[in-house]
N, C-alpha and C. Protein backbone atom coordinates (compact mmCIF):
# COMPACT_ATOMS: atom_id res chain seq x y z
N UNK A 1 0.84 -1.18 0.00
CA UNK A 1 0.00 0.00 0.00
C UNK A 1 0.88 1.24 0.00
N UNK A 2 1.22 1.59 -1.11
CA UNK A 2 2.11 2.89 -1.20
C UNK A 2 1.08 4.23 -1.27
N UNK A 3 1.53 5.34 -1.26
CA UNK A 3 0.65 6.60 -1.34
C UNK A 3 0.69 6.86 -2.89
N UNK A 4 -0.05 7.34 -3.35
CA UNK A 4 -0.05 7.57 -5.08
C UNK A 4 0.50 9.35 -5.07
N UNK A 5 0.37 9.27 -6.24
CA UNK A 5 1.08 11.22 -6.78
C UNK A 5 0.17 11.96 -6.51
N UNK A 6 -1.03 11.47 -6.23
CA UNK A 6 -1.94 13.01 -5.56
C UNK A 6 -1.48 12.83 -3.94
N UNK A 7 -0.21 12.61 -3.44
CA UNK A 7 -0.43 12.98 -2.01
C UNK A 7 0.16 12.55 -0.84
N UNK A 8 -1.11 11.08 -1.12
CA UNK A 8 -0.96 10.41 -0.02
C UNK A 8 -2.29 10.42 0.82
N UNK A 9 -2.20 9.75 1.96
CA UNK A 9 -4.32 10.10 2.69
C UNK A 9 -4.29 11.27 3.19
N UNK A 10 -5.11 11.84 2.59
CA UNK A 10 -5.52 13.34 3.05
C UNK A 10 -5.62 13.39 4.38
N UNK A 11 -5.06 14.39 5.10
CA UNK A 11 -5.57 14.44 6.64
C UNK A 11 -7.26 14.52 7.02
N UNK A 12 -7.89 15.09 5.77
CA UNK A 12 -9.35 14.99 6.60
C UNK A 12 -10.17 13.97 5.56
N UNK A 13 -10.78 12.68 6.11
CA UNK A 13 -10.90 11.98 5.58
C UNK A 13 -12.73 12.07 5.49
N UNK A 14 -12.90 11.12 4.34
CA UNK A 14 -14.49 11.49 4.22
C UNK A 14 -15.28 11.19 5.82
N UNK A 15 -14.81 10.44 6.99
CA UNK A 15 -15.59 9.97 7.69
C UNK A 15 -15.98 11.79 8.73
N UNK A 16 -14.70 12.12 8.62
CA UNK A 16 -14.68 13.42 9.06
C UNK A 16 -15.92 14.40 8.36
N UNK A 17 -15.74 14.51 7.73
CA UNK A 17 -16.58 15.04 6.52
C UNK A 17 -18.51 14.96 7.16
N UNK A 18 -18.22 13.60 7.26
CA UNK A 18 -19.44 12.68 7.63
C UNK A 18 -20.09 12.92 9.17
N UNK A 19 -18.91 13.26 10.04
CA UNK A 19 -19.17 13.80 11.23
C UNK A 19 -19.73 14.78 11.11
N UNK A 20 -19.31 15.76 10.69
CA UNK A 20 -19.47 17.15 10.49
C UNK A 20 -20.48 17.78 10.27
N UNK A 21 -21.02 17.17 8.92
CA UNK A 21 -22.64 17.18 8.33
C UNK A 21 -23.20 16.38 9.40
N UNK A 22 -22.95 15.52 10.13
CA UNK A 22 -24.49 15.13 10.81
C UNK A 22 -24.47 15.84 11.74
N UNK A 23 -23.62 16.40 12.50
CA UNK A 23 -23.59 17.46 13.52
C UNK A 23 -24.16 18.95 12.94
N UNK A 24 -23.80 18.99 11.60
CA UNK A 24 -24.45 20.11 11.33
C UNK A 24 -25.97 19.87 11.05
N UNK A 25 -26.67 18.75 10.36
CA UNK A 25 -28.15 18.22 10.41
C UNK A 25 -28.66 18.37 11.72
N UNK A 26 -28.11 17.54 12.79
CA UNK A 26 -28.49 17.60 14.24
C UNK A 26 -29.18 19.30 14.76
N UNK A 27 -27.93 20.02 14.83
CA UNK A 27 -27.81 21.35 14.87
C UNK A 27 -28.99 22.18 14.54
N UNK A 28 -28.94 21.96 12.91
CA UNK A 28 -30.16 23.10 11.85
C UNK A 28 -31.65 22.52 12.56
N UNK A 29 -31.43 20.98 12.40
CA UNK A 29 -32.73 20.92 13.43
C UNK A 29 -33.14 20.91 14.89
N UNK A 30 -32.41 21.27 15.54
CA UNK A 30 -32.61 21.91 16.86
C UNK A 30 -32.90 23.65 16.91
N UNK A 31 -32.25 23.91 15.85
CA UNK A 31 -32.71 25.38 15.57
C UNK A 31 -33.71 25.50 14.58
N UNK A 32 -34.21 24.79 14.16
CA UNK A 32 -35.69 25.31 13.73
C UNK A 32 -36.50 24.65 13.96
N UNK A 33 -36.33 23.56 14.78
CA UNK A 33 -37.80 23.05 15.63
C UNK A 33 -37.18 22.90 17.77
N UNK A 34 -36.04 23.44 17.71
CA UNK A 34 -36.02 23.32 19.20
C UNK A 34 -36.01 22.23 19.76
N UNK A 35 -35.49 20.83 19.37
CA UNK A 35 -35.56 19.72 19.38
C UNK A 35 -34.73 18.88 18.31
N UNK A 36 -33.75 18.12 19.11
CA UNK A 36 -33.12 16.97 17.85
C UNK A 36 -33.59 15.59 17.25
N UNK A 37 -34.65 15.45 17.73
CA UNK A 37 -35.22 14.39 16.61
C UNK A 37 -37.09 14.54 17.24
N UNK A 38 -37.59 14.50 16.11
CA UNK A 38 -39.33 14.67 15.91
C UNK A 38 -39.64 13.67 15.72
N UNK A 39 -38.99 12.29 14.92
CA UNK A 39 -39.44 11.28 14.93
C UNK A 39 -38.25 9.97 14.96
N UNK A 40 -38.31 9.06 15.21
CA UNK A 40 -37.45 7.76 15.40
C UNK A 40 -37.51 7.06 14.30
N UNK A 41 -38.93 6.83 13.42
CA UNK A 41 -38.42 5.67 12.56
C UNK A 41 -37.38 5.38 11.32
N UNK A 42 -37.01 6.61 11.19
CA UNK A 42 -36.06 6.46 10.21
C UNK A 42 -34.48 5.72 10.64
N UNK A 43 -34.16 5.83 11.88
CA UNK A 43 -33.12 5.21 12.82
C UNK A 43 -32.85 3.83 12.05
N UNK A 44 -33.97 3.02 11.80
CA UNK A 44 -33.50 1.54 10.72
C UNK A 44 -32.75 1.87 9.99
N UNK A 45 -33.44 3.49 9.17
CA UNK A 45 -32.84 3.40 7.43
C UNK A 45 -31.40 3.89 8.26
N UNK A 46 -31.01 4.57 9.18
CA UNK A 46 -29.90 5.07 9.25
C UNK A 46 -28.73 3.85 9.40
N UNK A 47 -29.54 2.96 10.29
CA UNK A 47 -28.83 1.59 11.00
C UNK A 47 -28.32 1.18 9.53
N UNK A 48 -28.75 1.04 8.86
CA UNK A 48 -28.58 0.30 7.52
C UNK A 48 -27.37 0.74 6.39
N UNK A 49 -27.66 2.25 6.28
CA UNK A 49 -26.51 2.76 5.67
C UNK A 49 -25.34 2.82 6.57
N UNK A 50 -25.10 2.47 8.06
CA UNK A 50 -23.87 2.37 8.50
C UNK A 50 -23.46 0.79 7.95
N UNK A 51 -24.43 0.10 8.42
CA UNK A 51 -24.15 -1.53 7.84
C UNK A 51 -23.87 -1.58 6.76
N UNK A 52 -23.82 -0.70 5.65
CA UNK A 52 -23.30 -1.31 4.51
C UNK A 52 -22.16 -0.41 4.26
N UNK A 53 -21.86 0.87 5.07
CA UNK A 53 -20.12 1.18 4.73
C UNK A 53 -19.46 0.67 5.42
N UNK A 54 -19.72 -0.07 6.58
CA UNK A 54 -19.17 -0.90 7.34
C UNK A 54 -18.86 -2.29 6.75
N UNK A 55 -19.72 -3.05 6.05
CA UNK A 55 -19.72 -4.15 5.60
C UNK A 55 -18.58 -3.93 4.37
N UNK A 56 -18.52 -2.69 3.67
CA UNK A 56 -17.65 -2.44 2.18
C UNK A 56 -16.31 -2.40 2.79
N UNK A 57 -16.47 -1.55 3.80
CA UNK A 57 -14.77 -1.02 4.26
C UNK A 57 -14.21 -2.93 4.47
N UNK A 58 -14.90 -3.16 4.92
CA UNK A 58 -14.55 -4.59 5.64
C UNK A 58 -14.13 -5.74 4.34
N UNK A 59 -14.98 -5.49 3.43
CA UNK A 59 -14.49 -6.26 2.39
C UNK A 59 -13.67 -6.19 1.72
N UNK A 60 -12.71 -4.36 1.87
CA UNK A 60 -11.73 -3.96 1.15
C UNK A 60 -10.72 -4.80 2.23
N UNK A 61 -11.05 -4.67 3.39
CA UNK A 61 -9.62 -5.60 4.41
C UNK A 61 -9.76 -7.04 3.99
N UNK A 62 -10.43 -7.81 4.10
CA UNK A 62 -10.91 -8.87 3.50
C UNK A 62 -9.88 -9.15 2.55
N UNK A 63 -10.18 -8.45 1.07
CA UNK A 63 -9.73 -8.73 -0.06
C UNK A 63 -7.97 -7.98 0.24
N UNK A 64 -7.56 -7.68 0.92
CA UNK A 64 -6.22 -7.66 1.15
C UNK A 64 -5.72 -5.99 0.51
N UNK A 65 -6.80 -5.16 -0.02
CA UNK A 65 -6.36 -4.08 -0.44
C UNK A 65 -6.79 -2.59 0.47
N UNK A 66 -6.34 -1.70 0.16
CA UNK A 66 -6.88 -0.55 1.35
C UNK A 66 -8.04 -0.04 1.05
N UNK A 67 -8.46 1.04 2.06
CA UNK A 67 -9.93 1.49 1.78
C UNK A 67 -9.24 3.04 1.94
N UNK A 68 -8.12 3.70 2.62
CA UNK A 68 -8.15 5.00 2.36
C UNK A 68 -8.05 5.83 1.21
N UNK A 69 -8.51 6.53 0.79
CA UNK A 69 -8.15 7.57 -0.06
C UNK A 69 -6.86 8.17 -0.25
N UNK A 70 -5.99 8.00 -1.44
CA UNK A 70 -4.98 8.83 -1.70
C UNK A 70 -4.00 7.89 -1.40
N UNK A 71 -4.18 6.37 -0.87
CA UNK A 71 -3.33 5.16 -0.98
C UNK A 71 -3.84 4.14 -2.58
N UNK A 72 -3.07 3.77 -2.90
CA UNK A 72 -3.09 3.38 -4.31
C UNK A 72 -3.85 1.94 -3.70
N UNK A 73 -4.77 1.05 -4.21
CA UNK A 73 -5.44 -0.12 -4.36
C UNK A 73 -4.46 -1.31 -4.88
N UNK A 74 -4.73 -2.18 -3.80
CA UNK A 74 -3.62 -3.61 -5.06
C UNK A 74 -4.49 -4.25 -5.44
N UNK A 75 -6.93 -4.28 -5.80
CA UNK A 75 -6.64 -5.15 -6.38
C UNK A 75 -8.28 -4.15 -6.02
N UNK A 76 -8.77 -4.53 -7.35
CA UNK A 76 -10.03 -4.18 -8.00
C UNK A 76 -11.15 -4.78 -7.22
N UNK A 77 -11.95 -4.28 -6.49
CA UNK A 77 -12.99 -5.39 -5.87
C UNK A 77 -14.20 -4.94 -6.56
N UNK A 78 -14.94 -5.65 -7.05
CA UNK A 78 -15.68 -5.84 -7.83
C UNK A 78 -17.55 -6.32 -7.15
N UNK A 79 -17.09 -7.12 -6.04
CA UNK A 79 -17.93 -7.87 -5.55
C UNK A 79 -18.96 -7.68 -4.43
N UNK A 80 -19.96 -7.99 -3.91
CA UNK A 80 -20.67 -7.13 -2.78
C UNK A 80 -21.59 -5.76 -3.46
N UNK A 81 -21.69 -5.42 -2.84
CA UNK A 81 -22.60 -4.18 -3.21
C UNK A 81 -21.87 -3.39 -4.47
N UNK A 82 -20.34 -3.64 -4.66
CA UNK A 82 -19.90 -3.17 -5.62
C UNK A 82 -19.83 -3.41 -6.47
N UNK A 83 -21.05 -4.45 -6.97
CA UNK A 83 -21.71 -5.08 -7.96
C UNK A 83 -22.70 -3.67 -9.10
N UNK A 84 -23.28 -3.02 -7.50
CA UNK A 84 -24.35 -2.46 -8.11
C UNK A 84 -23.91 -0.90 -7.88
N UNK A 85 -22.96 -0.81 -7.41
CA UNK A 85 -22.57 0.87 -7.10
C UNK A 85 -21.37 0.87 -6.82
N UNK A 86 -20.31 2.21 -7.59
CA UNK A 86 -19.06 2.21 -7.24
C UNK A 86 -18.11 2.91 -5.98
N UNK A 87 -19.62 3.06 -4.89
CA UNK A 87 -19.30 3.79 -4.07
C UNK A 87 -20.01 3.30 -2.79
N UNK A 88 -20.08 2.14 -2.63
CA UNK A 88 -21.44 2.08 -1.53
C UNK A 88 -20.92 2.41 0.06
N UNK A 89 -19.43 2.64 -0.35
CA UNK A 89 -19.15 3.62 1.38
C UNK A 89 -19.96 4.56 1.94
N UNK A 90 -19.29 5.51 0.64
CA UNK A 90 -19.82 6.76 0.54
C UNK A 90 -21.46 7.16 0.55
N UNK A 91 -21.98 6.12 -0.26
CA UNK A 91 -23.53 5.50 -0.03
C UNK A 91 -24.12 5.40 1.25
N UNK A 92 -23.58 4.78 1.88
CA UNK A 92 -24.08 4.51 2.86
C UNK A 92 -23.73 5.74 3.85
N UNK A 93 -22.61 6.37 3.67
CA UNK A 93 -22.83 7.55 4.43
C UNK A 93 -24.06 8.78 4.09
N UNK A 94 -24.24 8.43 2.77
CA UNK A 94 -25.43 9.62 2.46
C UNK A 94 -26.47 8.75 2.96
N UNK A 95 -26.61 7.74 2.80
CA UNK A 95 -28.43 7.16 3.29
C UNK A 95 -28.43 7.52 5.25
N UNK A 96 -27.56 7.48 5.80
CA UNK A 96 -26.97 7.64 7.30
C UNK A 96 -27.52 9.53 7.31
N UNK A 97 -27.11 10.34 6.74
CA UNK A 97 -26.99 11.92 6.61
C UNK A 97 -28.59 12.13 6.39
N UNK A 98 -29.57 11.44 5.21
CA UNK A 98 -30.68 11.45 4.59
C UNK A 98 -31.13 10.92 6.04
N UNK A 99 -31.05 10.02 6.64
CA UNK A 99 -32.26 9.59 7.39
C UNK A 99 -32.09 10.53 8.76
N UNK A 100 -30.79 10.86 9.12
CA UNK A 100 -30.67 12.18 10.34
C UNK A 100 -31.44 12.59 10.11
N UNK A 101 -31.56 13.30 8.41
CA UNK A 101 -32.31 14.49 8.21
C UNK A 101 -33.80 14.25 8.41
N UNK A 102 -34.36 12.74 7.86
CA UNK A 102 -35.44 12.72 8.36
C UNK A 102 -35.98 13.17 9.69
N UNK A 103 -35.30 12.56 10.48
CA UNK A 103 -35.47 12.52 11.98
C UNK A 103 -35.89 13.99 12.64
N UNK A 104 -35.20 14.58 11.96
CA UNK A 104 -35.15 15.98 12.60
C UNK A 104 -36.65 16.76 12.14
N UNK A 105 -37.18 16.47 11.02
CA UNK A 105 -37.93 16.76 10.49
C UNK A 105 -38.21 18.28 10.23
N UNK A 106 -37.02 18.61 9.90
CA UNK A 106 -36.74 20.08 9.63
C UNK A 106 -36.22 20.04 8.10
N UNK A 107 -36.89 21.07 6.92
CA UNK A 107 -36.38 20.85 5.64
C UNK A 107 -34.92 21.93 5.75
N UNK A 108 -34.65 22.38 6.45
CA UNK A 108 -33.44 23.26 6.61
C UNK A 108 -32.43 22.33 7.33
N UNK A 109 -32.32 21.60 8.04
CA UNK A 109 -31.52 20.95 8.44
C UNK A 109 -31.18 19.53 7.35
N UNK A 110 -31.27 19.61 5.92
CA UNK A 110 -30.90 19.08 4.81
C UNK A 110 -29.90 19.24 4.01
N UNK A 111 -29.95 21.28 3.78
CA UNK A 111 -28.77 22.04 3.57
C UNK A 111 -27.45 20.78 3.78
N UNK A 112 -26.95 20.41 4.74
CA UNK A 112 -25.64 19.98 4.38
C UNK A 112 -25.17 18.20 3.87
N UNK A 113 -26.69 17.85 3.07
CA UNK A 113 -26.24 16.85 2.50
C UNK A 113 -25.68 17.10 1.02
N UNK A 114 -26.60 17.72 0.39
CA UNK A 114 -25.60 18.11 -0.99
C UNK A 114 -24.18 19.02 -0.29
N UNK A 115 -24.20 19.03 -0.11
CA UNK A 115 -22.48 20.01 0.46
C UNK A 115 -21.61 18.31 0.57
N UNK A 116 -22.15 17.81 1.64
CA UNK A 116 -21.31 16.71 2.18
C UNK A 116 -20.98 15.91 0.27
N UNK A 117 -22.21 15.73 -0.50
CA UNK A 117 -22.04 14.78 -1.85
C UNK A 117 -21.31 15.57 -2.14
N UNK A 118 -21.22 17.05 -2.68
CA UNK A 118 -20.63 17.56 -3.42
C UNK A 118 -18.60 17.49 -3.06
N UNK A 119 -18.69 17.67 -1.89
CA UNK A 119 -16.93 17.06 -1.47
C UNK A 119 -16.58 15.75 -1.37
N UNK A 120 -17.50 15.17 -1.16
CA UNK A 120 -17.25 13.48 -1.40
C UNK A 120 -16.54 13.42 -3.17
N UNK A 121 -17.67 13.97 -4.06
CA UNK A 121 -17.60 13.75 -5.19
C UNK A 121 -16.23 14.56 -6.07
N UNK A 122 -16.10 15.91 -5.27
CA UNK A 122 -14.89 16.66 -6.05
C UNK A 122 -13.53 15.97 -5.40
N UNK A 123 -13.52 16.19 -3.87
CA UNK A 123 -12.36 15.76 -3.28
C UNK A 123 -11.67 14.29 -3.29
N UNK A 124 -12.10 13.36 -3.39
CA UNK A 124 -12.24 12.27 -3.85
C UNK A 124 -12.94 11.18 -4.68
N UNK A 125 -14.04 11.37 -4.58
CA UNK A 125 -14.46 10.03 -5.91
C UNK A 125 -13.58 10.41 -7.03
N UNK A 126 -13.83 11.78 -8.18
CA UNK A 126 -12.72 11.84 -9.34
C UNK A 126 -11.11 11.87 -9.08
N UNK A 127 -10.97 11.51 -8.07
CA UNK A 127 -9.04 11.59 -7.82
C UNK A 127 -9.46 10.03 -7.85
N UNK A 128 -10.20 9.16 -6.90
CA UNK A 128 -10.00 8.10 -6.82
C UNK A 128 -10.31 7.31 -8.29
N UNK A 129 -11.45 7.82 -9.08
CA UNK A 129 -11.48 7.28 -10.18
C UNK A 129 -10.48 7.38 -11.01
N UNK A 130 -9.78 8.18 -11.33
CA UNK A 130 -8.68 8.45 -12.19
C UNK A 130 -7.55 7.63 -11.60
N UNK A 131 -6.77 7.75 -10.27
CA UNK A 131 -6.02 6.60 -9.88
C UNK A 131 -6.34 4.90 -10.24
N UNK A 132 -7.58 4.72 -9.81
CA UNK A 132 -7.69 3.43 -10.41
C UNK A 132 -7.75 3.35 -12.04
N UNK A 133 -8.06 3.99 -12.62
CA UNK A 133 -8.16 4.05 -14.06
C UNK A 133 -6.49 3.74 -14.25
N UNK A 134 -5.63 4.73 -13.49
CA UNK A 134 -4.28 3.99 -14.39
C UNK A 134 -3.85 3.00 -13.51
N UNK A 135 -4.38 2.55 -11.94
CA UNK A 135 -3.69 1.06 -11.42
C UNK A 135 -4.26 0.09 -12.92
N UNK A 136 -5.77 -0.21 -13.15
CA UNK A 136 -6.54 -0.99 -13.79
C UNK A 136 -6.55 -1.02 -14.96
N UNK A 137 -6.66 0.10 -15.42
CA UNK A 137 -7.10 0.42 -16.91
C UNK A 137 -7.80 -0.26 -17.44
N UNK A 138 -8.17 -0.99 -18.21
CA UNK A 138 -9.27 -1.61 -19.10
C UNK A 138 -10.35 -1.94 -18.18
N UNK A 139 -9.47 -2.85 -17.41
CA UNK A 139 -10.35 -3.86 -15.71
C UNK A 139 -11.18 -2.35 -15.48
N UNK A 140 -10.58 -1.44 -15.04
CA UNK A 140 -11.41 -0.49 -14.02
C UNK A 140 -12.32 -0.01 -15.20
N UNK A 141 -11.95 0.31 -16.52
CA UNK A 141 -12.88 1.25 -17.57
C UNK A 141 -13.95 0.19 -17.43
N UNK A 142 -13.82 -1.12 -17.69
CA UNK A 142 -15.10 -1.83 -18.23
C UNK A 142 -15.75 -1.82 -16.71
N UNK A 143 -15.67 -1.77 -15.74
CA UNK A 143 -16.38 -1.87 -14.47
C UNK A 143 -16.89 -0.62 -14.65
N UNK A 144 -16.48 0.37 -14.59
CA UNK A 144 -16.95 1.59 -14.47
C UNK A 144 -18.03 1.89 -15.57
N UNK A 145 -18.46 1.39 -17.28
CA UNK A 145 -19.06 1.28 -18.00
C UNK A 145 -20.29 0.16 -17.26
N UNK A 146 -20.04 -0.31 -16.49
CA UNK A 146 -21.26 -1.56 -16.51
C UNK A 146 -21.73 -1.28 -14.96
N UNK A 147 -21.02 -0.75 -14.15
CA UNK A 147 -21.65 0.09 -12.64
C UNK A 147 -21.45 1.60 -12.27
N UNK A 148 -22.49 1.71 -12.01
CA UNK A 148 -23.04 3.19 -11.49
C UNK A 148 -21.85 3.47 -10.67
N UNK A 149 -22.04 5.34 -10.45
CA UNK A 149 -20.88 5.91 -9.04
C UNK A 149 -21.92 5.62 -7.95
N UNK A 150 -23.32 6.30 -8.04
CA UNK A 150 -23.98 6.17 -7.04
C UNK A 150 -24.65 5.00 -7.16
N UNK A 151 -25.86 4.91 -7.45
CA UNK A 151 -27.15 3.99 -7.54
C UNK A 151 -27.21 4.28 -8.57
C-alpha cells in the first residue's frame, strides 16, 4: 500500500466530513424546531446505511487491499454491493446523513447533505477514479461502463 502522486491520505478523511454534516443536520434541526429528533423511525434506514459502509470497508480488508483515499489499491474489488454501485461507502454515508435528516424533520436541516455529496464527489471520488483508471485500466474502464458511481 504505497501513497499515489496526488499525495498520499488526506488528513481529513471522508468519515470526518461525515461527522461534520451530521452534527451540522443535528444542529439546523434543533434550531428550527427546538428539538433533535421529531421522529425515530427512520433510525432503521440510518442503522442500515452504517451496515453497509461498514460491511464495504470490511471487504476492502478482506480482499487484502486498502480502503483509504490517496493510498493506491492492489486489487479491484468488484464484488458485494460493488456489484451495483461504485461507491457504496460513501452511499451509505449519504443514506446515514438522509435519514438524520429525516429525523429531525426540519427541511433546513438538509442544507448539508448536498455540500457533504458535493466534497465526497470533487475531493475524492474523481481523484480516486482516475487513480484506479491507471492502477486498472481496461479492468477499471469496463467496471466503471457496466456500474453506477452512485445507484
Amino acid at each position: 500500500m504505497t501513497s499515489s502522486p496526488q499525495g498520499g491520505t488526506p488528513k481529513v478523511l471522508p468519515p470526518h466530513y461525515f461527522l461534520a454534516s451530521a452534527a451540522a443536520i443535528a444542529a439546523l434541526g434543533y434550531i428550527d424546531h427546538g428539538e433533535f429528533v421529531q421522529r425515530w423511525w427512520p433510525a432503521a434506514v440510518a442503522v442500515a446505511g452504517i451496515w453497509l459502509a461498514v460491511r464495504e470497508k470490511n471487504r476492502f480488508v478482506r480482499e487484502g487491499t486498502t480502503f483509504y483515499p490517496g493510498q493506491d489499491a492492489s486489487k479491484l474489488v468488484t464484488s458485494g454491493a460493488y456489484r451495483f454501485t461504485r461507491n457504496p461507502m460513501y452511499l451509505g454515508m449519504v443514506i446515514v446523513l438522509v435519514s438524520l435528516w429525516a429525523m429531525t424533520g426540519s427541511w433546513l436541516a438538509g442544507l448539508p447533505i448536498p455540500l457533504f455529496m458535493a466534497i465526497i464527489h470533487h475531493r475524492f471520488i474523481l481523484r480516486e477514479e482516475a487513480r484506479l483508471e491507471e492502477i486498472f485500466g481496461e479492468d477499471y474502464r469496463a467496471y466503471k461502463g457496466r456500474v453506477r458511481r452512485w445507484i
